[in-house]
Protein backbone atom coordinates (compact mmCIF):
# COMPACT_ATOMS: atom_id res chain seq x y z
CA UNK A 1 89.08 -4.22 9.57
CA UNK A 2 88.03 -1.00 11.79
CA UNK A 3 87.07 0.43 8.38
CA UNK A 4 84.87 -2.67 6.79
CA UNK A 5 82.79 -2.95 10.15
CA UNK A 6 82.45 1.01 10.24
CA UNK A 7 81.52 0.60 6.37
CA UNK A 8 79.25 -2.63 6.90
CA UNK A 9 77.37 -0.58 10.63
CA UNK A 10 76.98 2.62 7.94
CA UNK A 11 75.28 0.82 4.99
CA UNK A 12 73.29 -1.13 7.70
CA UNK A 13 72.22 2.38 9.43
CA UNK A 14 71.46 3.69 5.63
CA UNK A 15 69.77 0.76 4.90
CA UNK A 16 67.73 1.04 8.01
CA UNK A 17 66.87 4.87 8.03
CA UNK A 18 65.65 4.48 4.21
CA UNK A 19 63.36 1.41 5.10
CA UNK A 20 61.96 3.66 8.06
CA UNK A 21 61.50 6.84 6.06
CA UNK A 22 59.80 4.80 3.52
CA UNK A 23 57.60 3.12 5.52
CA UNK A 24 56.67 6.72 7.27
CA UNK A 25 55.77 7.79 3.59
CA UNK A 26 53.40 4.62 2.96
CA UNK A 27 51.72 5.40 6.33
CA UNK A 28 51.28 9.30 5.60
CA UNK A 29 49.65 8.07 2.43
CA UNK A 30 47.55 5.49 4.17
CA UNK A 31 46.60 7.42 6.49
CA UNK A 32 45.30 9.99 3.51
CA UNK A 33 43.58 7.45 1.99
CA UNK A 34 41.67 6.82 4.85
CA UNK A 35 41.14 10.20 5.91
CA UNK A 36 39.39 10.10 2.05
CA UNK A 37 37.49 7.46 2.27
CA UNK A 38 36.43 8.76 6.42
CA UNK A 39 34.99 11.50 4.30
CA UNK A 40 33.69 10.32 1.16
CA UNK A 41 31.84 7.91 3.93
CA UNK A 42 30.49 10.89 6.03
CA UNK A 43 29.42 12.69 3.03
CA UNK A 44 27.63 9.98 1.07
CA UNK A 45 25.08 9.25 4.51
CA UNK A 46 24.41 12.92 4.82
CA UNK A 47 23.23 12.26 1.54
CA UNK A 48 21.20 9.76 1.96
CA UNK A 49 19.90 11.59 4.99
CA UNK A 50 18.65 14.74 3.54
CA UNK A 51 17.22 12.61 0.10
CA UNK A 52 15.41 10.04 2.38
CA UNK A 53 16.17 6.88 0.79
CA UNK A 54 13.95 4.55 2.10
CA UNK A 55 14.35 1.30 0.17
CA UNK A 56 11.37 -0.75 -0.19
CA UNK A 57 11.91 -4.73 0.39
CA UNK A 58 9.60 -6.81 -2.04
CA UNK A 59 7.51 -7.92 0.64
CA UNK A 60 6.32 -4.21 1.52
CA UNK A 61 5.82 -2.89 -2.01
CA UNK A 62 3.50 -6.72 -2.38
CA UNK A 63 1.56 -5.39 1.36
CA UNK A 64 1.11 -1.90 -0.25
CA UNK A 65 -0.15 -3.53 -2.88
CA UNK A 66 -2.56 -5.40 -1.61
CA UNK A 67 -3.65 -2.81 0.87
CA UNK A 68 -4.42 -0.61 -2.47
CA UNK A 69 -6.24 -3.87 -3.96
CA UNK A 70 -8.60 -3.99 -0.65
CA UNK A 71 -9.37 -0.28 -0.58
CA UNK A 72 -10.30 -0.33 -4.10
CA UNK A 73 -12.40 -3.22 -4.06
CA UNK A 74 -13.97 -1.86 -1.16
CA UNK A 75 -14.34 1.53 -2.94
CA UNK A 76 -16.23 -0.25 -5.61
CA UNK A 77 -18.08 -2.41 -3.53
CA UNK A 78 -19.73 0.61 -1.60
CA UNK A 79 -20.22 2.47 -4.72
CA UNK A 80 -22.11 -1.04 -6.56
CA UNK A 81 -23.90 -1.49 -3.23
CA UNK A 82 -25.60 2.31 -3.36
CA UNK A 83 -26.33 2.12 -6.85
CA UNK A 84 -28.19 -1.01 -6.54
CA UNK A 85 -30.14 0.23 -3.60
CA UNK A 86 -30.74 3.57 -5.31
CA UNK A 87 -32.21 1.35 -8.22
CA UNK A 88 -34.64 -0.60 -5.69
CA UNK A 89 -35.65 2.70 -4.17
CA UNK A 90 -36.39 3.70 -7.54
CA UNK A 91 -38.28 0.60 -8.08
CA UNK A 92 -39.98 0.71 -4.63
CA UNK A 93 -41.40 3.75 -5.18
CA UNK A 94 -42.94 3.09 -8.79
CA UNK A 95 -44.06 -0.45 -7.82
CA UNK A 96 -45.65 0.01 -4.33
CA UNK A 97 -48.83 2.25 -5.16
CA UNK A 98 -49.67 -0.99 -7.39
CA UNK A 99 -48.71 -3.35 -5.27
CA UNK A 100 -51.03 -1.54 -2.53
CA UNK A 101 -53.53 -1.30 -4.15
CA UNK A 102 -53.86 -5.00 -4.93
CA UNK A 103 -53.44 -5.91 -1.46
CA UNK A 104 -56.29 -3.84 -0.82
CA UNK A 105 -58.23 -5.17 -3.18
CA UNK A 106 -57.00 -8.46 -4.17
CA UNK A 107 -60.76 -9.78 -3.70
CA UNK A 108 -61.78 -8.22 -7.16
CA UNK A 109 -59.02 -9.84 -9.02
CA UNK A 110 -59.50 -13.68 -7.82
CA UNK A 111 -59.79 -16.47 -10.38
CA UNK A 112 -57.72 -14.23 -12.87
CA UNK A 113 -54.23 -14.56 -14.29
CA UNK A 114 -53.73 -11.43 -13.30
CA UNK A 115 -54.22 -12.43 -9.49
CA UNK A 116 -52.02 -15.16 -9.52
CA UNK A 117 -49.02 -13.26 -10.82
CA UNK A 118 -49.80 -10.11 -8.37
CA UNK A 119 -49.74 -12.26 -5.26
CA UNK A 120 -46.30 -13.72 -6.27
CA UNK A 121 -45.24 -10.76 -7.28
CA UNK A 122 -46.37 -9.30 -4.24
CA UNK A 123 -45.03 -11.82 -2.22
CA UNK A 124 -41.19 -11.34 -3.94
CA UNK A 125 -41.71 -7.38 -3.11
CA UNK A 126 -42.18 -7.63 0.52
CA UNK A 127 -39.11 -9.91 0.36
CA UNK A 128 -36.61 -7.83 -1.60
CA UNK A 129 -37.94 -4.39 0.53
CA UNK A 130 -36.68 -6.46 3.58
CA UNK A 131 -33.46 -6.13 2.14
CA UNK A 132 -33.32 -2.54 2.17
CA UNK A 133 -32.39 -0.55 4.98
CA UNK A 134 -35.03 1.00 7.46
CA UNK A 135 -33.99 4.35 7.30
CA UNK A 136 -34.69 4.23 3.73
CA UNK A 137 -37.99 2.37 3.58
CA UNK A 138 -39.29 4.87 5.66
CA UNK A 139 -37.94 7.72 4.05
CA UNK A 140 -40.09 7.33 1.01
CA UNK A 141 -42.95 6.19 2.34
């Protein structure tokens, strides 16, 4: 009986050391693994450190967007703005001797067609000059 309880104590001691060495192996490897994946980890946000991912959410590329819109628009609204005031300067300065000079002597041209259209159109001149700037006005005269 001394023999089957030394026999039954032994297997149970083999039994026991194999489990434990076995479980020592799955740790080592688990604990590679994650020493792996610690690095693979590290390695993939110096990455994205020295590339500068910055990853855009819809919202911001839609504001960026739009900002781009507005500048534009603006762009083309300054540029529309000068050539249309270039165009009245132009205008200005071919129509005003004419226009002065039937101011000045309007008297001459009363009772005519010709009188009646000048002192609308005269009218309508001093009205759109208003809308140009000062600085300009007096520039060419």
């Amino acid at each position: 009986m001394d023999n089957i309880i030394i026999a039954i104590l032994g297997t149970l001691t083999l039994s026991f050391a194999i489990a434990y060495l076995s479980v020592l192996h799955r740790l080592s490897r688990l604990t590679q693994d994650f020493a792996k994946l610690f690095i693979s980890h590290e390695s993939l946000q110096d990455f994205v450190k020295k590339n500068n991912f910055n990853s855009k959410s819809d919202e911001d590329v839609h504001k960026e967007s739009f900002i781009k819109f507005l500048s534009d628009s603006r762009d083309w609204a300054f540029g529309y703005i000068e050539d249309v005031q270039k165009g009245l300067e132009k205008f200005i300065s071919y129509a005003e001797p004419e226009i002065n000079h039937f101011n000045e002597n309007f008297d001459i041209s009363k009772g005519t067609e010709y009188y009646s259209f000048m002192k609308k159109f005269s009218k309508e001149y001093k009205e759109l000059k208003k809308l140009m700037p000062t600085d300009t006005i007096t520039k060419d005269a």
